[in-house]
C-alpha atoms as a PDB file:
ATOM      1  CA  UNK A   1     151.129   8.924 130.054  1.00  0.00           C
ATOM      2  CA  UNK A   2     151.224  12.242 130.055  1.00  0.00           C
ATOM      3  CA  UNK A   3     150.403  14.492 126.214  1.00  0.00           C
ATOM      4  CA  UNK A   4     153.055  16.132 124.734  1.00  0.00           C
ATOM      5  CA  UNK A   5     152.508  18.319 121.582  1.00  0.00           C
ATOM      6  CA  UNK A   6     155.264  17.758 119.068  1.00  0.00           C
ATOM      7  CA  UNK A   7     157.423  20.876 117.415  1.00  0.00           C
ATOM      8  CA  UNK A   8     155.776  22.378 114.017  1.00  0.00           C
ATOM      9  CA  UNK A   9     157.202  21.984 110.377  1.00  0.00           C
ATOM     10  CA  UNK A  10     157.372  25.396 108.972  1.00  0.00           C
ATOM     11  CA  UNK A  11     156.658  26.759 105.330  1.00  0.00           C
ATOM     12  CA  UNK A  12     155.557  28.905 103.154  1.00  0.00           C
ATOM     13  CA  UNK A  13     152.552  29.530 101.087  1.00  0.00           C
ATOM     14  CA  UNK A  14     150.755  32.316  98.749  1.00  0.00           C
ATOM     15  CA  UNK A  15     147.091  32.388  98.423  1.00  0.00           C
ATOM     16  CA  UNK A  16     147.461  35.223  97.089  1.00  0.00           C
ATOM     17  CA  UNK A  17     149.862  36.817  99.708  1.00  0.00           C
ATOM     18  CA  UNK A  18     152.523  35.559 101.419  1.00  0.00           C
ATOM     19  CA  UNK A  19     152.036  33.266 104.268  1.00  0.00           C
ATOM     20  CA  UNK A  20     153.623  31.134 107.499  1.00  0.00           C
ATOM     21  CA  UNK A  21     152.212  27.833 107.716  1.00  0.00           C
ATOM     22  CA  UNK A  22     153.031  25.381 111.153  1.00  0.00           C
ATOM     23  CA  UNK A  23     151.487  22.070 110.335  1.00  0.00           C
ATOM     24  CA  UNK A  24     151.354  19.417 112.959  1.00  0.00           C
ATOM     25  CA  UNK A  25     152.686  16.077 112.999  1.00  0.00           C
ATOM     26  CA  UNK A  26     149.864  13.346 112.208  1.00  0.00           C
ATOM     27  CA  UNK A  27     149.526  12.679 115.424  1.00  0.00           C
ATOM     28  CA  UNK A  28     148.553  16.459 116.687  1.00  0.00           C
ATOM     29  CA  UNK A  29     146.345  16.809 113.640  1.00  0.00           C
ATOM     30  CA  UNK A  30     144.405  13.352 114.523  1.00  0.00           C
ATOM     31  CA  UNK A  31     144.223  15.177 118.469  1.00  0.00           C
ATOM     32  CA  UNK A  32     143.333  18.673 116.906  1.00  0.00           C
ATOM     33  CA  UNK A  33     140.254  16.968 114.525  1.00  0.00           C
ATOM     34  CA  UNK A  34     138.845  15.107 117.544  1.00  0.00           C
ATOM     35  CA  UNK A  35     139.058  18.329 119.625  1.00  0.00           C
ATOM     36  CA  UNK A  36     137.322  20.329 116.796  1.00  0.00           C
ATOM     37  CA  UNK A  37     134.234  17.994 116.434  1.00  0.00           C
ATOM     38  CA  UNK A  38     133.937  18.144 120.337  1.00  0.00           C
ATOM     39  CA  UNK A  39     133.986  21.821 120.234  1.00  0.00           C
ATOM     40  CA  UNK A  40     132.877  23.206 117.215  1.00  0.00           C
ATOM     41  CA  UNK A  41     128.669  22.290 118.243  1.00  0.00           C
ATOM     42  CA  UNK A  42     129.460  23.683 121.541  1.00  0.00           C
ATOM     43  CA  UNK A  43     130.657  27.090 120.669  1.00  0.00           C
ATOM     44  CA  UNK A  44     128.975  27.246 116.901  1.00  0.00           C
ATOM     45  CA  UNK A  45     125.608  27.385 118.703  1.00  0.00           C
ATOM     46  CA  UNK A  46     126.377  30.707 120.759  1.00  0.00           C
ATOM     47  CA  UNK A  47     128.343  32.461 117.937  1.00  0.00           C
ATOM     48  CA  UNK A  48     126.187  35.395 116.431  1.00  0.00           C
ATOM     49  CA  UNK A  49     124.494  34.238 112.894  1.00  0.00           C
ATOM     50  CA  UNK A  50     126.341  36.834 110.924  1.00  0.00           C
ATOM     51  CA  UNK A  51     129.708  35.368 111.249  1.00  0.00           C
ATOM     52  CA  UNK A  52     130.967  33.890 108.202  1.00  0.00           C
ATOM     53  CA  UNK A  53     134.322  31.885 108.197  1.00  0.00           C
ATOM     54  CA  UNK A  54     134.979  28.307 109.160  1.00  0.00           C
ATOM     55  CA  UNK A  55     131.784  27.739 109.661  1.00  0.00           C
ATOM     56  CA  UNK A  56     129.113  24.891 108.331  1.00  0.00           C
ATOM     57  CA  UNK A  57     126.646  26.614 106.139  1.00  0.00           C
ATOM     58  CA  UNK A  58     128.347  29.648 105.809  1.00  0.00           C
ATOM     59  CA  UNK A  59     131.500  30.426 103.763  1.00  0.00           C
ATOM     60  CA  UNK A  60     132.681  33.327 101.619  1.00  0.00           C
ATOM     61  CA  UNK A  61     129.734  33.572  99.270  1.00  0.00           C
ATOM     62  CA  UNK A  62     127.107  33.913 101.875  1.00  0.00           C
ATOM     63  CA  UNK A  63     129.067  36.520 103.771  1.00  0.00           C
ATOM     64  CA  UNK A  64     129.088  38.695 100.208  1.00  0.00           C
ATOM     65  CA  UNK A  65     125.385  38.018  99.454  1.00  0.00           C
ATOM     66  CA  UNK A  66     124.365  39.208 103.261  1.00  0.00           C
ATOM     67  CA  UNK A  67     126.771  42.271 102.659  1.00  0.00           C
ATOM     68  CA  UNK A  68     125.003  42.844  99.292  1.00  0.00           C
ATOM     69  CA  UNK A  69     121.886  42.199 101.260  1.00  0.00           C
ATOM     70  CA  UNK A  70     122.452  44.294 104.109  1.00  0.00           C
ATOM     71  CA  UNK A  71     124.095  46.896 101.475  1.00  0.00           C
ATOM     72  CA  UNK A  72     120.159  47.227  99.521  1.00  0.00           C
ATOM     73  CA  UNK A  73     118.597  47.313 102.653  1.00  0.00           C
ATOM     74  CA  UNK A  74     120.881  50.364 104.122  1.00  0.00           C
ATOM     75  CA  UNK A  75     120.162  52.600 100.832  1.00  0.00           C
ATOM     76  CA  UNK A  76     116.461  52.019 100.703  1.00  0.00           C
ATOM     77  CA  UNK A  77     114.196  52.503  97.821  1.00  0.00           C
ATOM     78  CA  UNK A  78     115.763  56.069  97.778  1.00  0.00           C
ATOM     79  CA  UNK A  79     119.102  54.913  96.830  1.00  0.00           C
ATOM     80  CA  UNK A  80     120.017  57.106  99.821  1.00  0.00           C
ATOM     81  CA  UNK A  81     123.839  57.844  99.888  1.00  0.00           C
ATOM     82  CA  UNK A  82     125.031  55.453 102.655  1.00  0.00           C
ATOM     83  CA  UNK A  83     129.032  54.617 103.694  1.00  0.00           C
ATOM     84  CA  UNK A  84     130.503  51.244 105.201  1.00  0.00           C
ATOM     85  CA  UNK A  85     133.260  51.024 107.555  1.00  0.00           C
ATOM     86  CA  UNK A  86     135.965  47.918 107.038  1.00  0.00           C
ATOM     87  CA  UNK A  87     138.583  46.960 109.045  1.00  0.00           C
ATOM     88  CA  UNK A  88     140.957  43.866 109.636  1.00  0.00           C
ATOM     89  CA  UNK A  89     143.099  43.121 112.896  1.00  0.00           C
ATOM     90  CA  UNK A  90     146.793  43.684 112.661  1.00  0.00           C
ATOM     91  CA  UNK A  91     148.559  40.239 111.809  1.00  0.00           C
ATOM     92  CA  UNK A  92     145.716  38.691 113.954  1.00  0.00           C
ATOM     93  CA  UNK A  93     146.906  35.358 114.378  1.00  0.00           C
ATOM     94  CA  UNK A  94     150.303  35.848 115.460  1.00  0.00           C
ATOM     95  CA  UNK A  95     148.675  38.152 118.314  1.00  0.00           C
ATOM     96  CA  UNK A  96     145.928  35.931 119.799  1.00  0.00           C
ATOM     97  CA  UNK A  97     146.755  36.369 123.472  1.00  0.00           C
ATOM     98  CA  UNK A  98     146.983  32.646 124.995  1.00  0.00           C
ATOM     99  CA  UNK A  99     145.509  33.755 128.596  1.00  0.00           C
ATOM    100  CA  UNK A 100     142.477  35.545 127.387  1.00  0.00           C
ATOM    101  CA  UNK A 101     141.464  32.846 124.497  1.00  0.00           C
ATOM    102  CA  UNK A 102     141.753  29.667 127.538  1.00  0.00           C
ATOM    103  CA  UNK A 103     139.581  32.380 129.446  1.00  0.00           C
ATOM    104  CA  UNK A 104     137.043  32.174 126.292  1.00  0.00           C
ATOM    105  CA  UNK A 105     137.313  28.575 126.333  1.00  0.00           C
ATOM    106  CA  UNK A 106     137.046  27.971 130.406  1.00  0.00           C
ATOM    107  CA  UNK A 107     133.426  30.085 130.309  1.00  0.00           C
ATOM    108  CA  UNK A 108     132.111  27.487 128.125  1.00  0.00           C
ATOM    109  CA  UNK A 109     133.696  24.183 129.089  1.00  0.00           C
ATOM    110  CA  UNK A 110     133.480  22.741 132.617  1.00  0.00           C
ATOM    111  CA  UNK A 111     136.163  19.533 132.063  1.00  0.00           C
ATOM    112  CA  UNK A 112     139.194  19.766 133.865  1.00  0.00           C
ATOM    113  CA  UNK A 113     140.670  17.861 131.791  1.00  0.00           C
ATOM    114  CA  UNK A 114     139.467  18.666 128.230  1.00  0.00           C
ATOM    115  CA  UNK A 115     140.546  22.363 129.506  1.00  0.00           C
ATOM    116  CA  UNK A 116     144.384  21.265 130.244  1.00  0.00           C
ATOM    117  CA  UNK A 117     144.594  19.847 126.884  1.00  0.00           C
ATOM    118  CA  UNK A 118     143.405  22.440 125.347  1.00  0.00           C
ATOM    119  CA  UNK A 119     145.934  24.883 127.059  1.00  0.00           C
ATOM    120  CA  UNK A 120     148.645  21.832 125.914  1.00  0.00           C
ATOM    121  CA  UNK A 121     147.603  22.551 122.704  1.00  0.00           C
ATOM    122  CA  UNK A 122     147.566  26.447 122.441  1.00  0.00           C
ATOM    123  CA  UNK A 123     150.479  26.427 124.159  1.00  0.00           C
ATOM    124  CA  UNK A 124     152.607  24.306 121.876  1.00  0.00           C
ATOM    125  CA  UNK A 125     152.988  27.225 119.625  1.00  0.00           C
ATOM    126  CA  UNK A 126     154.057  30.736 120.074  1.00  0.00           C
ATOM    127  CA  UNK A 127     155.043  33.897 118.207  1.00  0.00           C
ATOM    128  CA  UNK A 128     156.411  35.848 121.209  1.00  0.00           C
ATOM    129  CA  UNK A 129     155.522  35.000 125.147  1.00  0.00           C
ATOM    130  CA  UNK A 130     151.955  33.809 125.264  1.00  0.00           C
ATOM    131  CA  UNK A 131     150.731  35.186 121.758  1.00  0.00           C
ATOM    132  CA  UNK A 132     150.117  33.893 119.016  1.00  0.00           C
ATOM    133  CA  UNK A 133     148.627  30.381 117.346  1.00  0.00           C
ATOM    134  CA  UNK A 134     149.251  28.890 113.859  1.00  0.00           C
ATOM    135  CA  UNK A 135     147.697  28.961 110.944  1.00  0.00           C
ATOM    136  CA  UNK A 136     147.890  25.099 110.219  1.00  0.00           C
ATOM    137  CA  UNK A 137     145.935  23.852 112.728  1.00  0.00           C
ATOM    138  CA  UNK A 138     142.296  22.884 112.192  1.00  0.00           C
ATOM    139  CA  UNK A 139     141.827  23.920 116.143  1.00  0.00           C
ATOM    140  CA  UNK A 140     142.976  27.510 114.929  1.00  0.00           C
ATOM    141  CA  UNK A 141     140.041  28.506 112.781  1.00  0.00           C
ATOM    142  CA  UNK A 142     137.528  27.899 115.734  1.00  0.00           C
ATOM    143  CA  UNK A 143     139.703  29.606 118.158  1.00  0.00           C
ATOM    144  CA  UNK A 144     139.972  32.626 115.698  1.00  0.00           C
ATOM    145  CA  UNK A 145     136.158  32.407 115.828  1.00  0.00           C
ATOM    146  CA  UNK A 146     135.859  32.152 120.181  1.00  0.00           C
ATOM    147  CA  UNK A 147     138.353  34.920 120.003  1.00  0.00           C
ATOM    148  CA  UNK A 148     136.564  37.527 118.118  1.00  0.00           C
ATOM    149  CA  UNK A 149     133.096  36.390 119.251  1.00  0.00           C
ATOM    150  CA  UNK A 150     133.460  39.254 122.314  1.00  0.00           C
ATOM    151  CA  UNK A 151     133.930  41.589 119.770  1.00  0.00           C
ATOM    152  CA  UNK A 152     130.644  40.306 117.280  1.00  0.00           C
ATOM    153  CA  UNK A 153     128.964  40.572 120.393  1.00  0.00           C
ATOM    154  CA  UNK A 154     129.778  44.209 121.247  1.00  0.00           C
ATOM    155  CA  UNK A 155     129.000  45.345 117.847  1.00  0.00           C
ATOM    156  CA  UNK A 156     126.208  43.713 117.516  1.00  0.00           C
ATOM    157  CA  UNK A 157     124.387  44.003 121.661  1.00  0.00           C
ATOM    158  CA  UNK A 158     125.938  46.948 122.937  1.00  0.00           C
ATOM    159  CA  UNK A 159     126.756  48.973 119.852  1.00  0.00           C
ATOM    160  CA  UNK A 160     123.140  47.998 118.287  1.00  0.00           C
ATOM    161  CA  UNK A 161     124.615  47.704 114.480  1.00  0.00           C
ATOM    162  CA  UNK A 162     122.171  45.699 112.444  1.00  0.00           C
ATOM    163  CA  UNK A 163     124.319  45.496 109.664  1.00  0.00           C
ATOM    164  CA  UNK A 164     127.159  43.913 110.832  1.00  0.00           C
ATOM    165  CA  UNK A 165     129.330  41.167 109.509  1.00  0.00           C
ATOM    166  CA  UNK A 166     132.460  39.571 109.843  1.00  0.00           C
ATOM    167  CA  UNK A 167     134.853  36.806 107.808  1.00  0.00           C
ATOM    168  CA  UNK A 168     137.717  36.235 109.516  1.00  0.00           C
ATOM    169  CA  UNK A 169     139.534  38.807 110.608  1.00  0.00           C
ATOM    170  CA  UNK A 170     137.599  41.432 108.489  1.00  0.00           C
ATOM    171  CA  UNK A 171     134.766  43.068 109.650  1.00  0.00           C
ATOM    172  CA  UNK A 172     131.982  45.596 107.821  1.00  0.00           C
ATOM    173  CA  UNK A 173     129.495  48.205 109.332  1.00  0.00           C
ATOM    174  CA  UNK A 174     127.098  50.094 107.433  1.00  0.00           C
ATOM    175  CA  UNK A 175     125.428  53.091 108.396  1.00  0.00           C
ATOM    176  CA  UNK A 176     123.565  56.113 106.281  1.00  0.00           C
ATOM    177  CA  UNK A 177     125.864  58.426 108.622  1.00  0.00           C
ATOM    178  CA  UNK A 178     129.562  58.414 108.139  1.00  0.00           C
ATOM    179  CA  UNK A 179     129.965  60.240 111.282  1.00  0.00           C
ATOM    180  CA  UNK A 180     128.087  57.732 113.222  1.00  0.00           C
ATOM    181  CA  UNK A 181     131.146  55.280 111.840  1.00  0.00           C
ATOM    182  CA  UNK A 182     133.750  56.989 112.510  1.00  0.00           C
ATOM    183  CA  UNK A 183     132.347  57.335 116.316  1.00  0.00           C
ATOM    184  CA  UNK A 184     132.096  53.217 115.970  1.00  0.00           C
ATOM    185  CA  UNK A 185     135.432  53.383 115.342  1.00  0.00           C
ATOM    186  CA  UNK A 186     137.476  54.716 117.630  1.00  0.00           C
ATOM    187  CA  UNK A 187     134.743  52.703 120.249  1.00  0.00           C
ATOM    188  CA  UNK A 188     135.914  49.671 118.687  1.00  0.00           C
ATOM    189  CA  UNK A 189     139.579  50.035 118.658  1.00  0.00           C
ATOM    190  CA  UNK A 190     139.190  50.752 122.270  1.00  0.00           C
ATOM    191  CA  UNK A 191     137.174  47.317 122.633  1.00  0.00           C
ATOM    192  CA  UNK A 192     140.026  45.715 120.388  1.00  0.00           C
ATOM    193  CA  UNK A 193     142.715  46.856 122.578  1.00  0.00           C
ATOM    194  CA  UNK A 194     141.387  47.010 125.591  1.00  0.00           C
ATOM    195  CA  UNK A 195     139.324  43.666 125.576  1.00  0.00           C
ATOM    196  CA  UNK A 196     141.333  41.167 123.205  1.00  0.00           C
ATOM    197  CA  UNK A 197     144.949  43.076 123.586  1.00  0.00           C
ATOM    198  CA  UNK A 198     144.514  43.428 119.256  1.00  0.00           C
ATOM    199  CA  UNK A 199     145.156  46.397 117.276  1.00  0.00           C
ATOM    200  CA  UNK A 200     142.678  47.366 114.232  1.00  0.00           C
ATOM    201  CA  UNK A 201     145.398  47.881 110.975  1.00  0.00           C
ATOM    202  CA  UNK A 202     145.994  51.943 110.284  1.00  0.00           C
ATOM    203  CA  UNK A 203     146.627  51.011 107.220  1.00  0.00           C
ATOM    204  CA  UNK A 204     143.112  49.213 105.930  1.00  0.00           C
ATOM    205  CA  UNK A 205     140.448  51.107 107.610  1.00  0.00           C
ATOM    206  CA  UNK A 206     137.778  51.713 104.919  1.00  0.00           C
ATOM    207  CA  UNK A 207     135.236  54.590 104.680  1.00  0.00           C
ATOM    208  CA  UNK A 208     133.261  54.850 101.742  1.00  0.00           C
ATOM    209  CA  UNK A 209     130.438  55.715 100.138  1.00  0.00           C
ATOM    210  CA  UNK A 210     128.246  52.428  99.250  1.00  0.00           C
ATOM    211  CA  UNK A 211     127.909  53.912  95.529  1.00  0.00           C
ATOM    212  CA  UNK A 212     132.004  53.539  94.853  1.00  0.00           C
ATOM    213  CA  UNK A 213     131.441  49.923  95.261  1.00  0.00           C
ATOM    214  CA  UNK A 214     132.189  47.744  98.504  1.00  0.00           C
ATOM    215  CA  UNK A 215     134.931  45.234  98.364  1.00  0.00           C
ATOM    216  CA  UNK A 216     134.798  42.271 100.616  1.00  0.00           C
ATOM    217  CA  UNK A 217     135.924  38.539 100.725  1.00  0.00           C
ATOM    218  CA  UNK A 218     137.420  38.950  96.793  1.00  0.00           C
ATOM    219  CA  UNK A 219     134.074  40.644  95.547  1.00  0.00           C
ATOM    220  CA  UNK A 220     132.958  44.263  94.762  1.00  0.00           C
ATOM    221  CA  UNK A 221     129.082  45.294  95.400  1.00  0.00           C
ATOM    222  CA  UNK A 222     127.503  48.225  93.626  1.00  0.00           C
ATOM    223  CA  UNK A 223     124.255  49.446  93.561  1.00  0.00           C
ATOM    224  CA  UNK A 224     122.949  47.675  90.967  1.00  0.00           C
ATOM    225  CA  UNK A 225     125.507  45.053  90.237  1.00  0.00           C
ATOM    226  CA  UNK A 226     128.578  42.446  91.429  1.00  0.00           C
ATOM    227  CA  UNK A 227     132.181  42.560  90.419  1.00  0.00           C
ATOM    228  CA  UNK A 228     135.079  40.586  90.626  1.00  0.00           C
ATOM    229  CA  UNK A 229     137.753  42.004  92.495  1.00  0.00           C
ATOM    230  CA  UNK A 230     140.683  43.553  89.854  1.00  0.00           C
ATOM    231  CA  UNK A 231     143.506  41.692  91.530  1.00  0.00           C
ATOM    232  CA  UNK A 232     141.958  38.853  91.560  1.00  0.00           C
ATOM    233  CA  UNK A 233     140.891  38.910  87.366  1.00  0.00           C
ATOM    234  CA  UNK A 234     144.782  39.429  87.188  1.00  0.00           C
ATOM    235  CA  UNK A 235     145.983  36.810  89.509  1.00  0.00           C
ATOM    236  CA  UNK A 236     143.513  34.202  87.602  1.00  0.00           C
ATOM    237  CA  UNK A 237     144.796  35.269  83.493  1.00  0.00           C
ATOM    238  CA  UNK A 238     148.294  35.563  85.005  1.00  0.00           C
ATOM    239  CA  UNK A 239     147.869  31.664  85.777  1.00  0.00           C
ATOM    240  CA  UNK A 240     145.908  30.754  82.647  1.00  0.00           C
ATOM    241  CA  UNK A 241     148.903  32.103  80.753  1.00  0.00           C
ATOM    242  CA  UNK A 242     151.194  29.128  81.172  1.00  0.00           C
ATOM    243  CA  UNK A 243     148.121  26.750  79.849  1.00  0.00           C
ATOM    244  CA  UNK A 244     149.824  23.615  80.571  1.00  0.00           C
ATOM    245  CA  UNK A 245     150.274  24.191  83.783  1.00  0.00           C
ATOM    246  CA  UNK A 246     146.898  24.700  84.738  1.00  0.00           C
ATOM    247  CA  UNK A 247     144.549  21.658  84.768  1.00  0.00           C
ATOM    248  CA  UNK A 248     140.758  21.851  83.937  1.00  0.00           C
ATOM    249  CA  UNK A 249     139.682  21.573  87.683  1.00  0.00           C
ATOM    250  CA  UNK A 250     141.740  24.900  88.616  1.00  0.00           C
ATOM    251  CA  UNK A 251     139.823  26.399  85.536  1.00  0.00           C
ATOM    252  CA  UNK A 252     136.574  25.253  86.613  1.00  0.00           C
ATOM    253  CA  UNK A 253     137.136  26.472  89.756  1.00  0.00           C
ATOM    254  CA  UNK A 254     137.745  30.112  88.607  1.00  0.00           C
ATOM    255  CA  UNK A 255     134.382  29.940  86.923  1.00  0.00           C
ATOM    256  CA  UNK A 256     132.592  28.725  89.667  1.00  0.00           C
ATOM    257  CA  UNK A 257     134.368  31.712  91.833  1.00  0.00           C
ATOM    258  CA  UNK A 258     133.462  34.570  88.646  1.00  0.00           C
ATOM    259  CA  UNK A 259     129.874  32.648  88.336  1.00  0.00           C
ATOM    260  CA  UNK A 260     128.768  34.918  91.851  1.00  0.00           C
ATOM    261  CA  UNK A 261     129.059  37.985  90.088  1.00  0.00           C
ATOM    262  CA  UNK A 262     128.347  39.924  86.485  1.00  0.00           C
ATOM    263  CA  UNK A 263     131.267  38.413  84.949  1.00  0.00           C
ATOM    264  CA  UNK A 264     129.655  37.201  81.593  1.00  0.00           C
ATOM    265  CA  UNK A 265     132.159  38.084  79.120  1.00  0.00           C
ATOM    266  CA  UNK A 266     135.385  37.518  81.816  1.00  0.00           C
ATOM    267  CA  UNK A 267     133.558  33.603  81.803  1.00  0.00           C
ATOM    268  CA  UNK A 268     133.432  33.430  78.105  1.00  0.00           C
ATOM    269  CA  UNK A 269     137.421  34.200  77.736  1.00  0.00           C
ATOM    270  CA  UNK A 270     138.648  31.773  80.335  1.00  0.00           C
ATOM    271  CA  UNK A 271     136.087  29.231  79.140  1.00  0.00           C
ATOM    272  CA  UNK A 272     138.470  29.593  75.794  1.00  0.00           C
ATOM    273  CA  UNK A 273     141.582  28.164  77.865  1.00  0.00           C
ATOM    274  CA  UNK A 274     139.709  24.983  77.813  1.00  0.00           C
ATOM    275  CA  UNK A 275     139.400  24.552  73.620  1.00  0.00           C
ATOM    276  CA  UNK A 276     143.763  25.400  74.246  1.00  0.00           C
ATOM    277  CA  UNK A 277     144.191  21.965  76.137  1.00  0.00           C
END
């Protein structure tokens, strides 16, 4: 009998923005869990080590401590003024090209088989012709990864950044020469667009200085200390408002979140919402 992937429920989410979710029947999801423990050791292994989402070991809080990290070790003992570059692919899944991500997946995997269900699978879902793969799938967060490990791989080998680093779709370079960034830049939308048939957003490429504070993954990292990012202080008291309709473990989990940064006194006021219940 031959596999057949069933059609997608759609619906929407916000974490914090809008989003499109496709979720799989049971079935799929059952098919897409045994694919990702078959793949995930085989391509985890050759992905470069500062890639941070969907990964074991990794996650957003190591990808902000290695920024921080790499931000320290850019300035020097100096405090020399230094600039980052940031930059996010334009509505990234709904453009993965189906053709060059089985291409990704072919160079690795030498079953016949395991490679025509694969293409089943990434082709059960589609934005426009041959682009695109949802954001439901388990499957979808490695092949996000496969996708983009060309471009880690550029920046990294042939553009020689050290201090590099990329969670999802975002991406950071930091450099003590703005110029030298700005040449990275128009090198790398090249490699985006020529490569992976991607575009880098106009509208969210970041220059700045590393002293006006570096926002990444929901944090902001200065010089000498860690914030939590503004929208996301006002996202979390806009929620604690209606106290009834948060439950302990959601609090909890927005001090474990403001914990990773110098958010002493922001801890003591939602700790309050706790005495409320």
């Amino acid at each position: 009998m031959k596999y057949i992937h069933a059609n997608y429920e759609e619906f929407k989410i916000t974490d914090p923005k809008p989003r499109i979710i496709h979720k799989a029947t049971v079935r799929d999801r059952l098919l897409h869990h045994a694919v990702h423990r078959i793949l995930y050791p085989l391509f985890d292994q050759i992905f470069i080590f500062d890639s941070f989402s969907s990964r074991q070991e990794k996650g957003i809080h190591k990808a902000f401590f290695r920024m921080a990290k790499f931000t320290a070790k850019t300035r020097g003992n100096n405090l020399a003024v230094c600039w980052s570059l940031k930059c996010d692919i334009k509505k990234f899944f709904h453009n993965i090209d189906h053709q060059i991500l089985l291409k990704l997946l072919a160079a690795r995997i030498d079953d016949d088989k395991l490679l025509i269900l694969l293409e089943k699978i990434i082709q059960s879902f589609e934005m426009r012709s041959g682009k695109g793969i949802p954001l439901g799938n388990l499957t979808s967060q490695l092949f996000a990864n496969i996708y983009l490990d060309p471009l880690d791989k550029f920046i990294k080998h042939k553009l020689r950044v050290k201090s590099y680093l990329r969670y999802a779709d975002d991406f950071i370079l930091l450099s003590k020469s703005r110029e030298e960034l700005l040449e990275y830049l128009q090198i790398i939308k090249n490699f985006v667009s020529n490569k992976l048939k991607l575009e880098i957003h106009p509208n969210k490429i970041q220059i700045r200085k590393l002293a006006w504070g570096i926002d990444f993954v929901g944090y902001v990292n200065y010089p000498k200390f860690n914030l939590v990012r503004r929208k996301t202080i006002k996202r979390i008291f806009k929620r604690l408002e209606n106290v009834d309709g948060v439950s302990d473990a959601s609090i909890y989990s927005y001090l474990g979140h403001l914990k990773h940064a110098n958010t002493f006194e922001l801890s003591k006021k939602i700790r309050k919402y706790l005495n409320k219940k």
